[in-house]
Protein backbone atom coordinates (compact mmCIF):
# COMPACT_ATOMS: atom_id res chain seq x y z
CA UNK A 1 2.47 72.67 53.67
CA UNK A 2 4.92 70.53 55.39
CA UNK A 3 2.45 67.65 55.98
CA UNK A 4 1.71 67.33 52.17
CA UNK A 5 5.49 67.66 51.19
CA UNK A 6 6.18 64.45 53.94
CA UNK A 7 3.08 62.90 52.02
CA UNK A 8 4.56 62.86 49.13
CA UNK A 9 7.92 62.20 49.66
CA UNK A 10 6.36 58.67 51.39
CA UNK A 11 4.38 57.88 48.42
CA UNK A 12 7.41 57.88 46.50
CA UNK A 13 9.11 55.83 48.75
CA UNK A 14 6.12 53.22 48.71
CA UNK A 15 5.65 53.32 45.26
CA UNK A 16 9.71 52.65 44.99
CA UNK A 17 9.33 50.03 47.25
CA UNK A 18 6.71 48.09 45.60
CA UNK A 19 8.02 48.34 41.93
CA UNK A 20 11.66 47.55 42.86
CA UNK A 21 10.86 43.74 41.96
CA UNK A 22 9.60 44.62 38.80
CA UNK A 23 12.50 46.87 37.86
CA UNK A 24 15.18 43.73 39.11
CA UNK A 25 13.10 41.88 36.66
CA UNK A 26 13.27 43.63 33.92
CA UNK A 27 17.02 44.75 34.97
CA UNK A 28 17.99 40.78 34.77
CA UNK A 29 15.70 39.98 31.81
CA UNK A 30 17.50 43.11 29.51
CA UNK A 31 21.37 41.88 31.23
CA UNK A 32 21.58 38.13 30.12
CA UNK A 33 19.77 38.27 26.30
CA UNK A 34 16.35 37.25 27.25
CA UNK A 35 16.56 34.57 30.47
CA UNK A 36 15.91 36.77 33.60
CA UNK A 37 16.55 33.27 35.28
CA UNK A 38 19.80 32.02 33.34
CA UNK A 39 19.89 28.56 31.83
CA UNK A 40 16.72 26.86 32.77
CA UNK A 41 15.26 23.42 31.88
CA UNK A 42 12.02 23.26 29.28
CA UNK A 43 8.93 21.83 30.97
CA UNK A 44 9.00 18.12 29.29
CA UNK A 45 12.69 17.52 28.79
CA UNK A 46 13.39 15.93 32.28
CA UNK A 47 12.03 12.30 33.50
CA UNK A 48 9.64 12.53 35.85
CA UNK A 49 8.11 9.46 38.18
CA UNK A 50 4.78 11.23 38.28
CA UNK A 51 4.44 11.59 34.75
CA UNK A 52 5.60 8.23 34.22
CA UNK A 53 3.07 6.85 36.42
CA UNK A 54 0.32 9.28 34.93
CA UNK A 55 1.13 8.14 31.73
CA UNK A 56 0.98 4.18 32.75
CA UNK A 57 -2.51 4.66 34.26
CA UNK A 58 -3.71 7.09 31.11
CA UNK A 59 -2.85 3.48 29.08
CA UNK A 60 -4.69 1.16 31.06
CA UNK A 61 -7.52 3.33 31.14
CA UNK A 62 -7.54 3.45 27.31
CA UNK A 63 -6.86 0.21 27.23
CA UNK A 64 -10.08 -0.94 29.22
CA UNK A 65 -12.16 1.32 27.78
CA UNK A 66 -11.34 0.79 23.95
CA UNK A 67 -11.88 -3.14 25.52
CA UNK A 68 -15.31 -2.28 26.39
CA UNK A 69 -16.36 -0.62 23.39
């Protein structure tokens, strides 16, 4: 009876274990009105040299092909 009683006890302490991130989630999303991270940036809003660049090449690509056609 012992064995099934320190079985138990473990899975409960696993189980704690692995939901614990989930329940600092939720505990962080519920605290600060909705941002579980605080103030954080929209995707989009800040300049980015990739993007830039993407967007350069995405012209002269449309450029050459509307050429073309």
């Amino acid at each position: 009876m012992g064995d099934v009683t320190a079985l138990f006890v473990m899975m409960i302490v696993i189980g704690a274990v692995a939901f614990a991130p989930l329940g600092y989630f939720i505990y962080k999303f519920t605290q600060e009105g909705g941002k579980p991270f605080g103030e954080t940036e929209s995707h989009g809003d800040s300049p980015s040299i990739v993007n830039d660049f993407a967007e350069k090449i995405i012209a002269i690509v449309k450029g050459k092909v509307n050429k073309s056609s």
